[in-house]
PDB file of N, CA and C in Angstrom:
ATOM      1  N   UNK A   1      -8.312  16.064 -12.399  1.00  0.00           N
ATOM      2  CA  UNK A   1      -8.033  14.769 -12.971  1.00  0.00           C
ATOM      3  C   UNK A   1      -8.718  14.655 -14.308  1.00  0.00           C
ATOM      4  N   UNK A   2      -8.170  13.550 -15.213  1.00  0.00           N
ATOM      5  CA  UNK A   2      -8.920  13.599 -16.338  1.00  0.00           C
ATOM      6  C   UNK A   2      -9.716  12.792 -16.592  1.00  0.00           C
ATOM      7  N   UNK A   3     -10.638  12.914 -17.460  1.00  0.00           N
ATOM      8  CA  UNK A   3     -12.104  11.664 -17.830  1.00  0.00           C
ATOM      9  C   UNK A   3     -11.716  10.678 -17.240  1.00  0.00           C
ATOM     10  N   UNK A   4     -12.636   9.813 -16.560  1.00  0.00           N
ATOM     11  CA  UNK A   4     -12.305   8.699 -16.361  1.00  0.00           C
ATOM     12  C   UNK A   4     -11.392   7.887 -15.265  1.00  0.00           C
ATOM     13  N   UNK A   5     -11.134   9.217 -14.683  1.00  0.00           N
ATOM     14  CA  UNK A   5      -9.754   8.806 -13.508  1.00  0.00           C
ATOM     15  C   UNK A   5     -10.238   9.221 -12.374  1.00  0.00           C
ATOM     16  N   UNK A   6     -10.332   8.215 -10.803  1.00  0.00           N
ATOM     17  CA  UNK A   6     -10.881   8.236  -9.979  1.00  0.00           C
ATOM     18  C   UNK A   6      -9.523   8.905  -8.819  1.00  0.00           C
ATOM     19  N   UNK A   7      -9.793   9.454  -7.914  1.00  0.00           N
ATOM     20  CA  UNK A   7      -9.243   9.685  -6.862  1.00  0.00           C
ATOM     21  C   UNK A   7      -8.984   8.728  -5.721  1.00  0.00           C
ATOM     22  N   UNK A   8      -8.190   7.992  -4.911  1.00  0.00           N
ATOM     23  CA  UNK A   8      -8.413   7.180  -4.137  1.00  0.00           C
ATOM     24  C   UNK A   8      -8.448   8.082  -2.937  1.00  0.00           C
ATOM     25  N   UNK A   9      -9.780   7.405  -2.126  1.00  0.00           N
ATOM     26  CA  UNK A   9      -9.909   8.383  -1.075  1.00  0.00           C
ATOM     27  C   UNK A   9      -9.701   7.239   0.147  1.00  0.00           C
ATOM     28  N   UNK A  10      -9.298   7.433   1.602  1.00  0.00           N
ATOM     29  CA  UNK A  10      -9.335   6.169   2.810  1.00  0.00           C
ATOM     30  C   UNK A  10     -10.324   6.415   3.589  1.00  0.00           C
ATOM     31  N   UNK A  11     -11.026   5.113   3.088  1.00  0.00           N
ATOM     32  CA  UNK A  11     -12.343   4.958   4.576  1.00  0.00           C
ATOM     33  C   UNK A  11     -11.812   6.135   5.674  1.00  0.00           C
ATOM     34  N   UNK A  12     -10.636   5.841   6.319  1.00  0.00           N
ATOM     35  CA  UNK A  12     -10.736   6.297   7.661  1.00  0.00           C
ATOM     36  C   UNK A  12      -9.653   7.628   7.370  1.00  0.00           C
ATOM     37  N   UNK A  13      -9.813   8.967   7.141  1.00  0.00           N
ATOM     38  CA  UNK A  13      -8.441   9.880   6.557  1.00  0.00           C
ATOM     39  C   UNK A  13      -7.326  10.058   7.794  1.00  0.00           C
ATOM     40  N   UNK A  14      -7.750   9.305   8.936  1.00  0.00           N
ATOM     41  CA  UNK A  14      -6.882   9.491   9.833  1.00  0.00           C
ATOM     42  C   UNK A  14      -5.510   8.292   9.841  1.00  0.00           C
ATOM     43  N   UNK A  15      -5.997   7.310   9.006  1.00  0.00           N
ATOM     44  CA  UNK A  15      -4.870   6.335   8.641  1.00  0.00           C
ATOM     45  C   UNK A  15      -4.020   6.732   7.298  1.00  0.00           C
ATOM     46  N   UNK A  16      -3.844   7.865   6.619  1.00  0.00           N
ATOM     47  CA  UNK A  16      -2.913   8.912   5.619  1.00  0.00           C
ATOM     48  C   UNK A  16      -1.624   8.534   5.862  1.00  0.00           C
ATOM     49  N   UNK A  17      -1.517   9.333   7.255  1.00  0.00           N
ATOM     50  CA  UNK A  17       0.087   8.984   7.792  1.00  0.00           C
ATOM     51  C   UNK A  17       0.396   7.595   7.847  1.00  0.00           C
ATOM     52  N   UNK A  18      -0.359   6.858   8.292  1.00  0.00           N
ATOM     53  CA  UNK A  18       0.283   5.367   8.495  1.00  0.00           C
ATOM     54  C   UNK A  18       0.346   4.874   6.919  1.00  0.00           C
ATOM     55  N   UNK A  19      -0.753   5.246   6.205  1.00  0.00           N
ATOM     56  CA  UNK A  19      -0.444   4.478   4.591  1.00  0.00           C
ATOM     57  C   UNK A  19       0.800   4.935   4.147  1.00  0.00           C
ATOM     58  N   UNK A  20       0.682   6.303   3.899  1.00  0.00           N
ATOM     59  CA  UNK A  20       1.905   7.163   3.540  1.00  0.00           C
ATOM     60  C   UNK A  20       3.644   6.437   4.339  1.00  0.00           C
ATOM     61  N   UNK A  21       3.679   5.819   5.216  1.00  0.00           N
ATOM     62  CA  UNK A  21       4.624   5.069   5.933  1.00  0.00           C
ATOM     63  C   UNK A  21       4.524   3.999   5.239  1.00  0.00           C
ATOM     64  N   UNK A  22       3.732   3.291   5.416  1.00  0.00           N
ATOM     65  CA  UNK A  22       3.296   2.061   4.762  1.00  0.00           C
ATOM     66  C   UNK A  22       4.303   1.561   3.332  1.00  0.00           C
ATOM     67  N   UNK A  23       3.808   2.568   2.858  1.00  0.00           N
ATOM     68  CA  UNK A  23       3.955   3.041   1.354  1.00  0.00           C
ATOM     69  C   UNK A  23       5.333   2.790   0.863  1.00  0.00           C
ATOM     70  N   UNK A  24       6.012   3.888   1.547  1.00  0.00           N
ATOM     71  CA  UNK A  24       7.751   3.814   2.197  1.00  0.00           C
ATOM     72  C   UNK A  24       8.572   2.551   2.460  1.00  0.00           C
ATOM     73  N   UNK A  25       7.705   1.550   3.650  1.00  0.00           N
ATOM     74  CA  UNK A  25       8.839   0.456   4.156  1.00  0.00           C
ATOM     75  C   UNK A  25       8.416  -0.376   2.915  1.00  0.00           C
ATOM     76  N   UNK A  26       7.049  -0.596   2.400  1.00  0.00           N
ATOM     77  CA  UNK A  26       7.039  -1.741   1.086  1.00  0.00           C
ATOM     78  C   UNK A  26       7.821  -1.251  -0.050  1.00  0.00           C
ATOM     79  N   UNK A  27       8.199  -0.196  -0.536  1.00  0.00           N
ATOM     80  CA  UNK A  27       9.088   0.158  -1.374  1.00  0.00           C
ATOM     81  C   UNK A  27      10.723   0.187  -0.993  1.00  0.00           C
ATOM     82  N   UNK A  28      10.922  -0.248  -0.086  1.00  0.00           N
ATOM     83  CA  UNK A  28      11.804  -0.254   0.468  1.00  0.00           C
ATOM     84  C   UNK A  28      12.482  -1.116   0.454  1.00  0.00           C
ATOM     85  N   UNK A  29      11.469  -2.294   0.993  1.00  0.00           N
ATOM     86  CA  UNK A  29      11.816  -3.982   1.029  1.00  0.00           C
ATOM     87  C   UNK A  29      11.758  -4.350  -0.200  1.00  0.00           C
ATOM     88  N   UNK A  30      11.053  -2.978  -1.306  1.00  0.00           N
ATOM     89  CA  UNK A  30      11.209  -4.257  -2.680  1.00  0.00           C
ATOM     90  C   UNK A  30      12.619  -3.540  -3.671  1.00  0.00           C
ATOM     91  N   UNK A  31      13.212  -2.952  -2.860  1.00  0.00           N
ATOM     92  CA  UNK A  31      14.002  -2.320  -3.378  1.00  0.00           C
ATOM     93  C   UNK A  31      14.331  -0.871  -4.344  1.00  0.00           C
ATOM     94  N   UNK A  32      12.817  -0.236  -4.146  1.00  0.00           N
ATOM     95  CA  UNK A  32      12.471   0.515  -4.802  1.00  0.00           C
ATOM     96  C   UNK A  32      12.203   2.244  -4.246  1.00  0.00           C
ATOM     97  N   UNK A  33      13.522   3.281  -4.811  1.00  0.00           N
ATOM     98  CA  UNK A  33      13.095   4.335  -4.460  1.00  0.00           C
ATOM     99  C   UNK A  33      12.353   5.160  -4.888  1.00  0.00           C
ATOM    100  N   UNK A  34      11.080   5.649  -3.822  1.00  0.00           N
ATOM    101  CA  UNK A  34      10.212   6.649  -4.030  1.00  0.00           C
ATOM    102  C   UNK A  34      10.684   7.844  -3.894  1.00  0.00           C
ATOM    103  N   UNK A  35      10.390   9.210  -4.841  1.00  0.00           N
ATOM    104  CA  UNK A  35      10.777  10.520  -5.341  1.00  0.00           C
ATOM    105  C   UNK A  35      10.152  11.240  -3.962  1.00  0.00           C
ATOM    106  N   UNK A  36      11.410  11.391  -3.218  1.00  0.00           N
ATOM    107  CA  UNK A  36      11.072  12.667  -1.704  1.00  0.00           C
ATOM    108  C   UNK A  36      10.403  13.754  -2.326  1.00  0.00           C
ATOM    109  N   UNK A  37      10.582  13.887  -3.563  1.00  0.00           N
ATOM    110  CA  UNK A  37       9.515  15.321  -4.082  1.00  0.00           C
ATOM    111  C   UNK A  37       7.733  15.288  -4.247  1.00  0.00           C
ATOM    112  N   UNK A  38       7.441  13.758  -4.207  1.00  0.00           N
ATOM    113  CA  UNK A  38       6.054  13.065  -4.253  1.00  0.00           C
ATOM    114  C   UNK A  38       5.663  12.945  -5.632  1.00  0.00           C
ATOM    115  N   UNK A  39       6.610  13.510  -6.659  1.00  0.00           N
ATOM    116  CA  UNK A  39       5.842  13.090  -7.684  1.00  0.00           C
ATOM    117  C   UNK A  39       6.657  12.013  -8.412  1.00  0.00           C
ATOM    118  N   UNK A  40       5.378  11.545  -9.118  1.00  0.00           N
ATOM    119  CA  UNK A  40       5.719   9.647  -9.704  1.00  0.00           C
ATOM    120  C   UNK A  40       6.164   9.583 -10.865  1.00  0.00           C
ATOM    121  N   UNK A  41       5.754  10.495 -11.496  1.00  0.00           N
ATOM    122  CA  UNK A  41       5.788  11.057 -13.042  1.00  0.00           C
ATOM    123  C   UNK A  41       7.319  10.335 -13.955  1.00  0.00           C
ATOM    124  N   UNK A  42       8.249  10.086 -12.847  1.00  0.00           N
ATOM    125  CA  UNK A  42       9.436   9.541 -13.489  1.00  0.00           C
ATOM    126  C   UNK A  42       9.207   7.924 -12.681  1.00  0.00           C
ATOM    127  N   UNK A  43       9.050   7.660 -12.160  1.00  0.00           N
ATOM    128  CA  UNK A  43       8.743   6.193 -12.190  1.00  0.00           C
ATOM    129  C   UNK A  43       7.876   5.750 -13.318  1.00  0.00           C
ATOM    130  N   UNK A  44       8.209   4.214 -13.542  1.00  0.00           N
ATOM    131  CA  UNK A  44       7.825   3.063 -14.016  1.00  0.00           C
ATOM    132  C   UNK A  44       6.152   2.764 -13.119  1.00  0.00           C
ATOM    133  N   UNK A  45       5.504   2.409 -14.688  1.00  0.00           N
ATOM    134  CA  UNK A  45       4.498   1.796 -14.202  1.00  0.00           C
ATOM    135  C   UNK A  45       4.593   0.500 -13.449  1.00  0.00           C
ATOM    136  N   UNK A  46       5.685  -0.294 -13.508  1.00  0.00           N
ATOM    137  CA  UNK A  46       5.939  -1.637 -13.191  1.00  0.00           C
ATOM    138  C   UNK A  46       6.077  -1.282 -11.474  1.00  0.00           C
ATOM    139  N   UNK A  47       6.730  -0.232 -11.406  1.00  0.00           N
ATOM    140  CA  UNK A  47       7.323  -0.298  -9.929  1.00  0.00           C
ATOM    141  C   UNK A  47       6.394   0.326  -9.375  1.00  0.00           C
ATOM    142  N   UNK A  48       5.605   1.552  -9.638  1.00  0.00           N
ATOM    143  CA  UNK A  48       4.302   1.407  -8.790  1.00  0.00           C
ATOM    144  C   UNK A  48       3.278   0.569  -8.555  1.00  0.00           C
ATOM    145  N   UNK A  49       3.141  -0.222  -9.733  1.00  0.00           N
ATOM    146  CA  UNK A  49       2.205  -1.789  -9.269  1.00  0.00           C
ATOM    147  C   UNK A  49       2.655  -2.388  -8.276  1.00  0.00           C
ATOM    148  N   UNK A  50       3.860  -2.925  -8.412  1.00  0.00           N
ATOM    149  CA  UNK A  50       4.603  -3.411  -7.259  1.00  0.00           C
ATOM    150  C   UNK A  50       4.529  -3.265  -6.246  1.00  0.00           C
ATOM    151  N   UNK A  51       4.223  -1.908  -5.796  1.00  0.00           N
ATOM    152  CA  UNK A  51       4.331  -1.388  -4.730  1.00  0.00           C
ATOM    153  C   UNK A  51       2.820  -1.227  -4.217  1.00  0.00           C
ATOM    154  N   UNK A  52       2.265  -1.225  -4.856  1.00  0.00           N
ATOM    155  CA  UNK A  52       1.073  -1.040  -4.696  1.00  0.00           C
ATOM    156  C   UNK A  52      -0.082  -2.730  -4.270  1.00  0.00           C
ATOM    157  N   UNK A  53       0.351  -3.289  -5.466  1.00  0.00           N
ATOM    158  CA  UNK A  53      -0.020  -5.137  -4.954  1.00  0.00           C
ATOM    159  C   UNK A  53       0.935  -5.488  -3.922  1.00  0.00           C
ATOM    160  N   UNK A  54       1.858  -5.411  -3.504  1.00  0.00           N
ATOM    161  CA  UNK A  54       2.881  -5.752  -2.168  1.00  0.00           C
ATOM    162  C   UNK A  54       1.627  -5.487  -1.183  1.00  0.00           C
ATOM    163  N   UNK A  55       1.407  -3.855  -1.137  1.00  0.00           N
ATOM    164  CA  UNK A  55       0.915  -3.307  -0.074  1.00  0.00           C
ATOM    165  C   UNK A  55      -0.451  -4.082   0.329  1.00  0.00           C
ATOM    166  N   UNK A  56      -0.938  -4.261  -0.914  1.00  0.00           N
ATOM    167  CA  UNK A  56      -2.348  -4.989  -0.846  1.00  0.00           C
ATOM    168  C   UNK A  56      -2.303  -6.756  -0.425  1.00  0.00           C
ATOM    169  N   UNK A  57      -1.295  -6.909  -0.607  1.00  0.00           N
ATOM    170  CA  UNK A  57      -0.945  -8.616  -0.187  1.00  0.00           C
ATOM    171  C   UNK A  57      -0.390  -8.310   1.169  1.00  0.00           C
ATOM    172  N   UNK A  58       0.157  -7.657   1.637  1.00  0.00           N
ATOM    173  CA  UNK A  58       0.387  -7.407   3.028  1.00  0.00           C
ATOM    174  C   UNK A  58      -0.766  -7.399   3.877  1.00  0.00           C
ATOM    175  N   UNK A  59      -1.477  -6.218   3.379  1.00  0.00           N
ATOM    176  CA  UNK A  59      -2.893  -5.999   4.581  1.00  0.00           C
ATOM    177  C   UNK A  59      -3.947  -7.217   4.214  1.00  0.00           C
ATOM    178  N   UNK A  60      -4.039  -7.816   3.391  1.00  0.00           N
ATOM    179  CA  UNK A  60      -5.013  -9.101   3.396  1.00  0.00           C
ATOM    180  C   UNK A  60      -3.931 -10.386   4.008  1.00  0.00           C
ATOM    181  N   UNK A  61      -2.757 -10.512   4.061  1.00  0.00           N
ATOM    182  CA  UNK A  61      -1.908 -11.128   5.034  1.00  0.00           C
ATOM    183  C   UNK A  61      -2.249 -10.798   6.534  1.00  0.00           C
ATOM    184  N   UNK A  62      -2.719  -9.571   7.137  1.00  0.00           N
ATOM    185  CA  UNK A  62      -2.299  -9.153   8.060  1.00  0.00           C
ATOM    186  C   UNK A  62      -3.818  -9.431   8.724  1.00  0.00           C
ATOM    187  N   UNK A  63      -4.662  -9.355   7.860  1.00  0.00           N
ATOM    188  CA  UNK A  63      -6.656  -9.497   8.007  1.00  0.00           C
ATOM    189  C   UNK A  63      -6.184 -10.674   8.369  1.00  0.00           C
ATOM    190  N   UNK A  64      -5.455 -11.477   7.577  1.00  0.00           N
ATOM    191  CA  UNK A  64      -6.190 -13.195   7.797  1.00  0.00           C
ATOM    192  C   UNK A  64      -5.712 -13.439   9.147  1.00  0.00           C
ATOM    193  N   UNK A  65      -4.162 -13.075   9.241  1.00  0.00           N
ATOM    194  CA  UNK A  65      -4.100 -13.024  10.630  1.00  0.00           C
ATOM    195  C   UNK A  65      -5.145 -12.590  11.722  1.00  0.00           C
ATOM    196  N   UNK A  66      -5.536 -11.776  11.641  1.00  0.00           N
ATOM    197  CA  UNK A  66      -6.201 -11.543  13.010  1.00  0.00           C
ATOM    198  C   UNK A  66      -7.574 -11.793  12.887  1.00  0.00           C
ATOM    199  N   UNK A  67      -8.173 -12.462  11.756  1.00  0.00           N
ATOM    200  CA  UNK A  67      -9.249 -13.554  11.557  1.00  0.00           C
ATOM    201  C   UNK A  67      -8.981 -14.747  12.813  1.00  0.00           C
ATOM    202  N   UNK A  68      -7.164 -15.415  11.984  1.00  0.00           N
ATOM    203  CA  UNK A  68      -6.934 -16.268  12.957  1.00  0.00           C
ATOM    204  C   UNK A  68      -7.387 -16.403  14.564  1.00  0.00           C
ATOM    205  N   UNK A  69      -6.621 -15.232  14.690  1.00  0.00           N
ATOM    206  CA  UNK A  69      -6.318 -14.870  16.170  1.00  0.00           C
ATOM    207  C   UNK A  69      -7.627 -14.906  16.717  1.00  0.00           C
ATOM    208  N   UNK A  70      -8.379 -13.813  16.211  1.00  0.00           N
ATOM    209  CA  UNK A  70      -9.941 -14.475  16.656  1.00  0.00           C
ATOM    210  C   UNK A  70     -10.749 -15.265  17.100  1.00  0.00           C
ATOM    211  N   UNK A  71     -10.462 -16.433  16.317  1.00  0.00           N
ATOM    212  CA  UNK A  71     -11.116 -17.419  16.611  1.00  0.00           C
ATOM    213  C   UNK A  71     -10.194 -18.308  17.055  1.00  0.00           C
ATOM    214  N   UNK A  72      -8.718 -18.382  17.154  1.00  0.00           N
ATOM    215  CA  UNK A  72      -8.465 -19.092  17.795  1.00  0.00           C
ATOM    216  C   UNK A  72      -7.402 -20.519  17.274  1.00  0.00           C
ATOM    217  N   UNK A  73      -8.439 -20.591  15.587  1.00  0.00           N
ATOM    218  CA  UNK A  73      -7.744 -21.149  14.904  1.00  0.00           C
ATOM    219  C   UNK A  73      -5.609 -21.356  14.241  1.00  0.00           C
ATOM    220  N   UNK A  74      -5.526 -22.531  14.805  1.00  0.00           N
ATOM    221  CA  UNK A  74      -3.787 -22.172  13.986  1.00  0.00           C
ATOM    222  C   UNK A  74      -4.102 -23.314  12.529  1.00  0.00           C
ATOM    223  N   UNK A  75      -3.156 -22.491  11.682  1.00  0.00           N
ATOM    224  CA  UNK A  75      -3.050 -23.556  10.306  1.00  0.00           C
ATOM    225  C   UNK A  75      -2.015 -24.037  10.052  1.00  0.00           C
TER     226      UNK A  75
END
């Protein structure tokens, strides 16, 4: 990688496959095809953000839920 550019690594490497899925149905629902060859290089920066903040508004959707559930609380 070059100066300055970090690797994203997952807390847990056994959740890969599920991100890697993940990854797939949110690009999916936003209408957006990902390159079966894995590389991005011809995508848009726009559409990997996309895909990428989707994913991240999903799993903090999905936390608050089971915050909820927790305690019990409905809103």
């Amino acid at each position: 990688m070059g100066t300055g550019q970090k690797s994203n690594t997952l807390i847990n490497p056994l959740a890969a496959q599920a991100m890697e899925k993940f990854k797939y149905e949110v690009a999916n629902e936003l209408g957006i095809q990902i390159p079966q060859s894995g590389y991005y290089g011809n995508m848009t920066t726009r559409d990997t953000g996309d895909i990428g903040g989707h994913m991240v508004r999903k799993m903090i959707e999905a936390y608050q839920n089971s915050l909820v559930n927790q305690s019990g609380q409905q809103f």
